[in-house]
N, C-alpha and C. Protein backbone atom coordinates (compact mmCIF):
# COMPACT_ATOMS: atom_id res chain seq x y z
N UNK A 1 0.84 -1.20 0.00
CA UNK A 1 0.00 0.00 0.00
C UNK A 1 0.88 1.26 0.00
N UNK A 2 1.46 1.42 0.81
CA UNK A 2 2.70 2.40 1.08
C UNK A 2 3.59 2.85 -0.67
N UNK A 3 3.83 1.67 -1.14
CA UNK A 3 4.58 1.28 -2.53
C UNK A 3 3.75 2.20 -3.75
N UNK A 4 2.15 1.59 -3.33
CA UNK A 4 1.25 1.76 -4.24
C UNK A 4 1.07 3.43 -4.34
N UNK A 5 0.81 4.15 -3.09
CA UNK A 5 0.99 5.44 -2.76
C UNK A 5 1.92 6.36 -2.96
N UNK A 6 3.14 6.20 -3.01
CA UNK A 6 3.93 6.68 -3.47
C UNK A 6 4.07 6.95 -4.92
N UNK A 7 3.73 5.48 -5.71
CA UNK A 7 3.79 5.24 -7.18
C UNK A 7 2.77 6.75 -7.17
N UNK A 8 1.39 6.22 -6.79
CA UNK A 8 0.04 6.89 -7.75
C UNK A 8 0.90 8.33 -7.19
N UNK A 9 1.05 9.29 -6.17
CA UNK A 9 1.38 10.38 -5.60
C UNK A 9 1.90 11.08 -6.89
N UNK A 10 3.07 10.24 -7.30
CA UNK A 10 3.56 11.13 -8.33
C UNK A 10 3.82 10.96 -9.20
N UNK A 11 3.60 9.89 -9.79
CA UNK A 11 3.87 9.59 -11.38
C UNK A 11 2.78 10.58 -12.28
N UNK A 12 1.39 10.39 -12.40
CA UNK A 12 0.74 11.19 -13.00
C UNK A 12 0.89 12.45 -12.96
N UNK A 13 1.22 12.94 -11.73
CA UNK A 13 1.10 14.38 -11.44
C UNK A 13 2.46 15.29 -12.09
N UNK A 14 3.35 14.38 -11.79
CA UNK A 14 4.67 15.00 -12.37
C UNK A 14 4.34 15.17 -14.20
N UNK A 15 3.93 13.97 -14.44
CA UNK A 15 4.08 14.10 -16.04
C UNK A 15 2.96 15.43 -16.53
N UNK A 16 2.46 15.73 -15.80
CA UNK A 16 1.58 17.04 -16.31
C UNK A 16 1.77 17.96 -15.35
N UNK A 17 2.61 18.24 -14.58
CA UNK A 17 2.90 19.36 -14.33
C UNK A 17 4.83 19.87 -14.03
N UNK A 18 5.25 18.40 -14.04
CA UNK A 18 6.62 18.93 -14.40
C UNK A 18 6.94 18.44 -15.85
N UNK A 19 5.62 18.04 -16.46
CA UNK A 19 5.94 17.62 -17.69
C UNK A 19 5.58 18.57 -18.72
N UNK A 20 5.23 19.53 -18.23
CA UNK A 20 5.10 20.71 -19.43
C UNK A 20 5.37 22.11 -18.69
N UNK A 21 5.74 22.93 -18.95
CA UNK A 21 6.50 24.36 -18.84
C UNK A 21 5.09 25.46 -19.19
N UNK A 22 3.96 24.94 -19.27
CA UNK A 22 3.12 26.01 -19.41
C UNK A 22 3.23 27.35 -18.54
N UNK A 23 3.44 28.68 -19.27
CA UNK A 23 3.20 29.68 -18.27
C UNK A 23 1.83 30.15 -18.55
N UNK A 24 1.32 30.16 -16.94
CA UNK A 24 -0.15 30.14 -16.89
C UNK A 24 -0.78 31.69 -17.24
N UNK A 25 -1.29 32.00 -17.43
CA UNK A 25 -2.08 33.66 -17.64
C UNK A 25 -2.26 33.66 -16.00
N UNK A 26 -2.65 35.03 -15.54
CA UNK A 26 -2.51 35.43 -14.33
C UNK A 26 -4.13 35.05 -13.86
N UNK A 27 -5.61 34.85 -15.13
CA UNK A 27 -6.62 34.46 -14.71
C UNK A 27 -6.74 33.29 -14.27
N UNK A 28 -5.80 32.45 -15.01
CA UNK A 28 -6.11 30.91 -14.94
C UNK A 28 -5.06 30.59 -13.64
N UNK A 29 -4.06 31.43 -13.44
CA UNK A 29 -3.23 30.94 -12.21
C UNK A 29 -3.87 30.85 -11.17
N UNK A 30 -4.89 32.49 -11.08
CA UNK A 30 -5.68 32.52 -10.24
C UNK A 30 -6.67 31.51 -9.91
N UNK A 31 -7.30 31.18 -10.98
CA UNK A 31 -8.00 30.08 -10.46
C UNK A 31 -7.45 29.00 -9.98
N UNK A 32 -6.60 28.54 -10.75
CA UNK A 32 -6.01 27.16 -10.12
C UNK A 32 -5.35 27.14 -8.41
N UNK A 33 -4.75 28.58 -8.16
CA UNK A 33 -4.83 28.42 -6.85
C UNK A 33 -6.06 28.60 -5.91
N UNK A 34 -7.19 28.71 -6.57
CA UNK A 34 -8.38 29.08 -5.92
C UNK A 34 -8.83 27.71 -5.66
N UNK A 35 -8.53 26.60 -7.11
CA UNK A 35 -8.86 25.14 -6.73
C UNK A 35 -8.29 24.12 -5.28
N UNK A 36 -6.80 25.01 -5.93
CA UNK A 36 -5.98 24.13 -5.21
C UNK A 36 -6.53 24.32 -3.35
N UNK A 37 -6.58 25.55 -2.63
CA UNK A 37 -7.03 26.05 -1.55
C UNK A 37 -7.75 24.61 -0.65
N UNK A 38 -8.89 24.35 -1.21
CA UNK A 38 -9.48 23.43 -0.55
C UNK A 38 -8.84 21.98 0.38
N UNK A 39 -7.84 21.82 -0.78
CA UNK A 39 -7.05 20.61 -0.49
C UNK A 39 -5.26 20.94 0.47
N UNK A 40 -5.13 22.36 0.79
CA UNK A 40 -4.19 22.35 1.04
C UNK A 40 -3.71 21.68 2.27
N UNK A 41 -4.87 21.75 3.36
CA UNK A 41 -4.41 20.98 4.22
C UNK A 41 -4.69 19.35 4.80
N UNK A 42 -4.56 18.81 3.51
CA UNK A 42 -4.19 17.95 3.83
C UNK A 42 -2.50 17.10 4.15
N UNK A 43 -2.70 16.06 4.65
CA UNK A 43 -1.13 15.15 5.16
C UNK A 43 -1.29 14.25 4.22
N UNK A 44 0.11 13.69 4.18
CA UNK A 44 0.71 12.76 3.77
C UNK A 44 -0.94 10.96 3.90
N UNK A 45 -0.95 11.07 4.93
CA UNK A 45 -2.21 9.89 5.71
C UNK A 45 -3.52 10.22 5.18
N UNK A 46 -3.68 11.48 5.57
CA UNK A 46 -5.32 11.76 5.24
C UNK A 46 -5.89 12.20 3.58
N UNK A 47 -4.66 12.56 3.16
CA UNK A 47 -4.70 12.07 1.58
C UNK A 47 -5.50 10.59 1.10
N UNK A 48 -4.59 9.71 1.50
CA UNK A 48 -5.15 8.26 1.38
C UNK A 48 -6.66 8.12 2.31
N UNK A 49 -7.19 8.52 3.35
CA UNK A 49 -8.00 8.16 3.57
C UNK A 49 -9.04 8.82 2.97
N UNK A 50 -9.48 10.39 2.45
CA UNK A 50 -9.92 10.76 1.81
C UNK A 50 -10.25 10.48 0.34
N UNK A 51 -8.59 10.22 -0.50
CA UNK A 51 -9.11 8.98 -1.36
C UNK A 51 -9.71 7.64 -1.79
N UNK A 52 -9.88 7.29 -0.64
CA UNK A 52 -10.45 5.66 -0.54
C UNK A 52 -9.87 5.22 -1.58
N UNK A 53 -8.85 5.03 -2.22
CA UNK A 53 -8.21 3.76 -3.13
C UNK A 53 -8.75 4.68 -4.95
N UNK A 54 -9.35 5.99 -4.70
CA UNK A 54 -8.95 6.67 -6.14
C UNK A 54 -7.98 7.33 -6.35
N UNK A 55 -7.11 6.61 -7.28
CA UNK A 55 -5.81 7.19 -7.67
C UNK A 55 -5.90 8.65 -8.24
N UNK A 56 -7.29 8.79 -9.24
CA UNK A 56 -7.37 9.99 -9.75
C UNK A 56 -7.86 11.60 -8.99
N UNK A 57 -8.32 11.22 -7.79
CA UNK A 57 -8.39 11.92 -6.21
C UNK A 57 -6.87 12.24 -6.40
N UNK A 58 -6.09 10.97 -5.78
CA UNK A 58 -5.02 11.85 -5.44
C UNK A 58 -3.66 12.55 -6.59
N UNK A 59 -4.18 12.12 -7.86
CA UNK A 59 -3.50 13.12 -8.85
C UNK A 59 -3.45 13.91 -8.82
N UNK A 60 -4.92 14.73 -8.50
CA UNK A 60 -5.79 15.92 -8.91
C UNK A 60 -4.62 16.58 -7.52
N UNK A 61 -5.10 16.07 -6.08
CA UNK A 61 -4.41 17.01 -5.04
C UNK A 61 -2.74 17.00 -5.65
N UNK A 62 -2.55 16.14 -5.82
CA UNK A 62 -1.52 16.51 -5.92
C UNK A 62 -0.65 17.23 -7.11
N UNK A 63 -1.72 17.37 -8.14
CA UNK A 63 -1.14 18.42 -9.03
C UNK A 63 -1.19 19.71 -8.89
N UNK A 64 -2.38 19.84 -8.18
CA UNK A 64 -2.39 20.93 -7.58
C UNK A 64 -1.88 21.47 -6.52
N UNK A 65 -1.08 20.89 -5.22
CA UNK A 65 -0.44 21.30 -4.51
C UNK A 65 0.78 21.43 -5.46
N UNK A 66 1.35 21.41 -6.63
CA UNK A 66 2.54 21.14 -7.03
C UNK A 66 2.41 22.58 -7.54
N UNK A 67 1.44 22.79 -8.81
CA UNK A 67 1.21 23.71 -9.08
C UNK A 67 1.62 25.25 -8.05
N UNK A 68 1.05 25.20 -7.16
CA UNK A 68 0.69 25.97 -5.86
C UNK A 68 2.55 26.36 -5.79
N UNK A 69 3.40 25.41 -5.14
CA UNK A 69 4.77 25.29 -5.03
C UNK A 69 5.25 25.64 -6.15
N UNK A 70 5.47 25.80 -7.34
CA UNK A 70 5.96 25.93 -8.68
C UNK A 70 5.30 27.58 -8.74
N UNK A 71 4.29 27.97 -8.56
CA UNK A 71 3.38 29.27 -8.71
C UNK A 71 4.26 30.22 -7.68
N UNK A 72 4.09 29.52 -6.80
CA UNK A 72 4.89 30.47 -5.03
C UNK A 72 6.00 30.68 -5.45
N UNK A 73 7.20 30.10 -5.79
CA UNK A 73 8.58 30.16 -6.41
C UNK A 73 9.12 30.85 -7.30
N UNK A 74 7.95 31.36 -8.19
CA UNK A 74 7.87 31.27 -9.39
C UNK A 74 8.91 30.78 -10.43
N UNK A 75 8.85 29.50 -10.41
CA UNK A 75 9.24 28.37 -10.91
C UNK A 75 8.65 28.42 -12.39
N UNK A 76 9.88 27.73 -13.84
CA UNK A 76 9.08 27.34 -14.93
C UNK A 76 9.97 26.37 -15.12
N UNK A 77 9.33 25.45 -15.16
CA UNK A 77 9.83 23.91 -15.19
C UNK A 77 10.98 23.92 -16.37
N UNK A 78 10.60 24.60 -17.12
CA UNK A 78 11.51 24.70 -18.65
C UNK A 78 12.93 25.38 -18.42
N UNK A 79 13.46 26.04 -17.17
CA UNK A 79 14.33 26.57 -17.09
C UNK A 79 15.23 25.30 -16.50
N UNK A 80 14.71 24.63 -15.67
CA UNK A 80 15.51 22.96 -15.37
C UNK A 80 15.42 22.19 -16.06
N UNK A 81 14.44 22.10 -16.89
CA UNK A 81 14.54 20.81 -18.21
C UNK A 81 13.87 21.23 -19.23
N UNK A 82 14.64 20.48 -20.86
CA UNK A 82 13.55 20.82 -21.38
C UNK A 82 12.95 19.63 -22.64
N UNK A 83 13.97 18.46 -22.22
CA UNK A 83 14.26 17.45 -22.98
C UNK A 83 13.23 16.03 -22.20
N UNK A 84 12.16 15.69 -22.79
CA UNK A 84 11.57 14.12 -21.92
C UNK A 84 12.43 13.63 -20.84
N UNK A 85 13.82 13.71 -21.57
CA UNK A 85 14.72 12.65 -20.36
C UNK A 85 14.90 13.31 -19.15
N UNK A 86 15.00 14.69 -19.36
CA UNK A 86 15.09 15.51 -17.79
C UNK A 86 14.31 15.53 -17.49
N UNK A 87 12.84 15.71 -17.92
CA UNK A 87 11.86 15.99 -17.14
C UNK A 87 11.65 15.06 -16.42
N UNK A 88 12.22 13.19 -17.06
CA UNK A 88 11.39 12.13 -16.49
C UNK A 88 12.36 11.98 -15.17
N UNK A 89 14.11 12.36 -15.77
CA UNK A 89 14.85 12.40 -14.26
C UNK A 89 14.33 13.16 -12.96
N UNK A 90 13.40 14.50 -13.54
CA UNK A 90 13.02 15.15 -12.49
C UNK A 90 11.77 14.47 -11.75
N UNK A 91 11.12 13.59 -12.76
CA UNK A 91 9.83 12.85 -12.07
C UNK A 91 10.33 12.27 -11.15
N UNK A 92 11.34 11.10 -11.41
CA UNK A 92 12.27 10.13 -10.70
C UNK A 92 12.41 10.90 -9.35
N UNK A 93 13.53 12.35 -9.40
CA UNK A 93 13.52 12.67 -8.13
C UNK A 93 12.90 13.33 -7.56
N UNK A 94 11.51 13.41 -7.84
CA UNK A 94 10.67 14.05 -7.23
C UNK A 94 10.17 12.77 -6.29
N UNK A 95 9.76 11.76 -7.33
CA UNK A 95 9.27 10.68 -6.02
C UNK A 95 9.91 10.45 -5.33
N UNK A 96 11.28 10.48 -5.13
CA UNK A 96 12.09 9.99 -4.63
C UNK A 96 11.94 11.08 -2.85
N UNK A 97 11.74 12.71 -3.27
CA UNK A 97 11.92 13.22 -2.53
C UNK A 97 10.63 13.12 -1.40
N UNK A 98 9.39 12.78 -2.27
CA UNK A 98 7.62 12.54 -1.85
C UNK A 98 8.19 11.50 -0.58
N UNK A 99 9.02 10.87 -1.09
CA UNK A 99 8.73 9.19 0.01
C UNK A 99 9.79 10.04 0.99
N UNK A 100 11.03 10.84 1.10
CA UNK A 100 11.67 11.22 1.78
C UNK A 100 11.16 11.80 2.69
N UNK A 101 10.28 12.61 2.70
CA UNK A 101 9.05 13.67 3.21
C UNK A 101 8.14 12.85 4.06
N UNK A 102 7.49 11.77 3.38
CA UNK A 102 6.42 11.44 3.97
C UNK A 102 6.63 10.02 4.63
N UNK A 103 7.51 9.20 4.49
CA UNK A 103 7.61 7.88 5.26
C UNK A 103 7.83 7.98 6.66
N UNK A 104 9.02 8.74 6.55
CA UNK A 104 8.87 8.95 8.33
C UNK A 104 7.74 9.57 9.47
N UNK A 105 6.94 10.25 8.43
CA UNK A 105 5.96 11.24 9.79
C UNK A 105 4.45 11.41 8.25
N UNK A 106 3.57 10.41 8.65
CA UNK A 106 2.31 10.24 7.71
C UNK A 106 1.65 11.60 8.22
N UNK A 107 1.70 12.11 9.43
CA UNK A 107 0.88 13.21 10.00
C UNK A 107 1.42 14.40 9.12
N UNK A 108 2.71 14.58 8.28
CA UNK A 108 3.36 15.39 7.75
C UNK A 108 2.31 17.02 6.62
N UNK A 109 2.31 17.56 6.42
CA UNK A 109 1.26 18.45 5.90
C UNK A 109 1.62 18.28 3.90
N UNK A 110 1.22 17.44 3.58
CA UNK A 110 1.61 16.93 2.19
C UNK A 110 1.89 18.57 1.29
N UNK A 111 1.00 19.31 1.48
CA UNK A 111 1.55 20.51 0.57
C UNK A 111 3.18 20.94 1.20
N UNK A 112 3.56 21.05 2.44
CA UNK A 112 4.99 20.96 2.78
C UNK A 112 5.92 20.18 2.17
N UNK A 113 5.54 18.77 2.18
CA UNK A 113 6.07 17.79 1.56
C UNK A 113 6.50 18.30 -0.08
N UNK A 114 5.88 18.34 -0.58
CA UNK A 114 5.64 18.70 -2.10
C UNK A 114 6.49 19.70 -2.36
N UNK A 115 5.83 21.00 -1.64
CA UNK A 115 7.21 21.88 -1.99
C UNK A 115 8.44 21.96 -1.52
N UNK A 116 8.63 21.17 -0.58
CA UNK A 116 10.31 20.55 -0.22
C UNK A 116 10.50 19.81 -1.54
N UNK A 117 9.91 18.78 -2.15
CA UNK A 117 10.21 17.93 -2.71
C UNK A 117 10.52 18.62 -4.31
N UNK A 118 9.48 19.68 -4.30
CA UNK A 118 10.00 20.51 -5.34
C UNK A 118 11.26 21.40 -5.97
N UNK A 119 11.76 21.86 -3.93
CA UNK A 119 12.69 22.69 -4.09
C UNK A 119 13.93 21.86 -4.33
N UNK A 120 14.21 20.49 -3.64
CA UNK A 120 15.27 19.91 -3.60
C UNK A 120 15.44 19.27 -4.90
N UNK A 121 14.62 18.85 -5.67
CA UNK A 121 14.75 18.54 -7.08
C UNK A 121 15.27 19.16 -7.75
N UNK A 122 14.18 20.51 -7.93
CA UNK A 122 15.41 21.17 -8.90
C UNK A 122 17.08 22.35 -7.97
N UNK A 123 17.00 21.92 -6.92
CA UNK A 123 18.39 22.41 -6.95
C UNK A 123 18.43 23.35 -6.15
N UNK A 124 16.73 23.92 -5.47
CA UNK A 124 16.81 25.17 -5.08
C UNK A 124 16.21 25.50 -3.35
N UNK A 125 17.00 24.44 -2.77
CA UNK A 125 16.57 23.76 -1.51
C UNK A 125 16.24 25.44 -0.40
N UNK A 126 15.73 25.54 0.41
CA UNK A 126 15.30 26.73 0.98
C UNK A 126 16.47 26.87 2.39
């Protein structure tokens, strides 16, 4: 389960949001952080229990907490990669950083998680 969670957390989410460099218009940013809001506080745990076993639940939060972290930074994915293979290295260490974040402490505040996991990926640790 743990395995399974990690997988769904970020494979989808990365490929559409560290998988494309869109710069958003300032209406649509707006909204998307208006989406994202609802879900911010959730953890690492209550993610999964809120999803009951839909992977596409927790895409959604979690593209959007990513978004949110990438928006705050103002981050464009295209300035760290711009080639499939980087982006997919950056998927790689993004999960890598998700499970770093969240294995030890499930109570953890997953949008924290995320944008740690964001900053240390690409290079730009706080």
């Amino acid at each position: 389960n743990e395995m399974k969670f990690t997988k769904t957390l970020c494979g989808i989410a990365l490929a559409t949001t560290f998988g494309t460099g869109i710069v958003h218009a300032d209406e649509e940013a707006q909204q998307m952080l208006m989406d994202a809001m609802p879900v911010m506080h959730y953890s690492c745990a209550t993610i999964l229990a809120k999803a009951d076993g839909d992977e596409d639940f927790v895409i959604d939060v979690v593209k959007k907490m990513t978004f949110v972290s990438l928006y705050n930074h103002s981050i464009d994915i295209n300035d760290h990669a711009n080639s499939d293979e980087e982006k997919e290295a950056l998927r790689k260490k993004f999960i890598g950083e998700i499970r770093v974040g969240c294995n030890p402490d499930k109570n953890a505040l997953l949008a924290g998680v995320i944008d740690s996991a964001v900053m240390t990926t690409l290079g730009l640790s706080q």
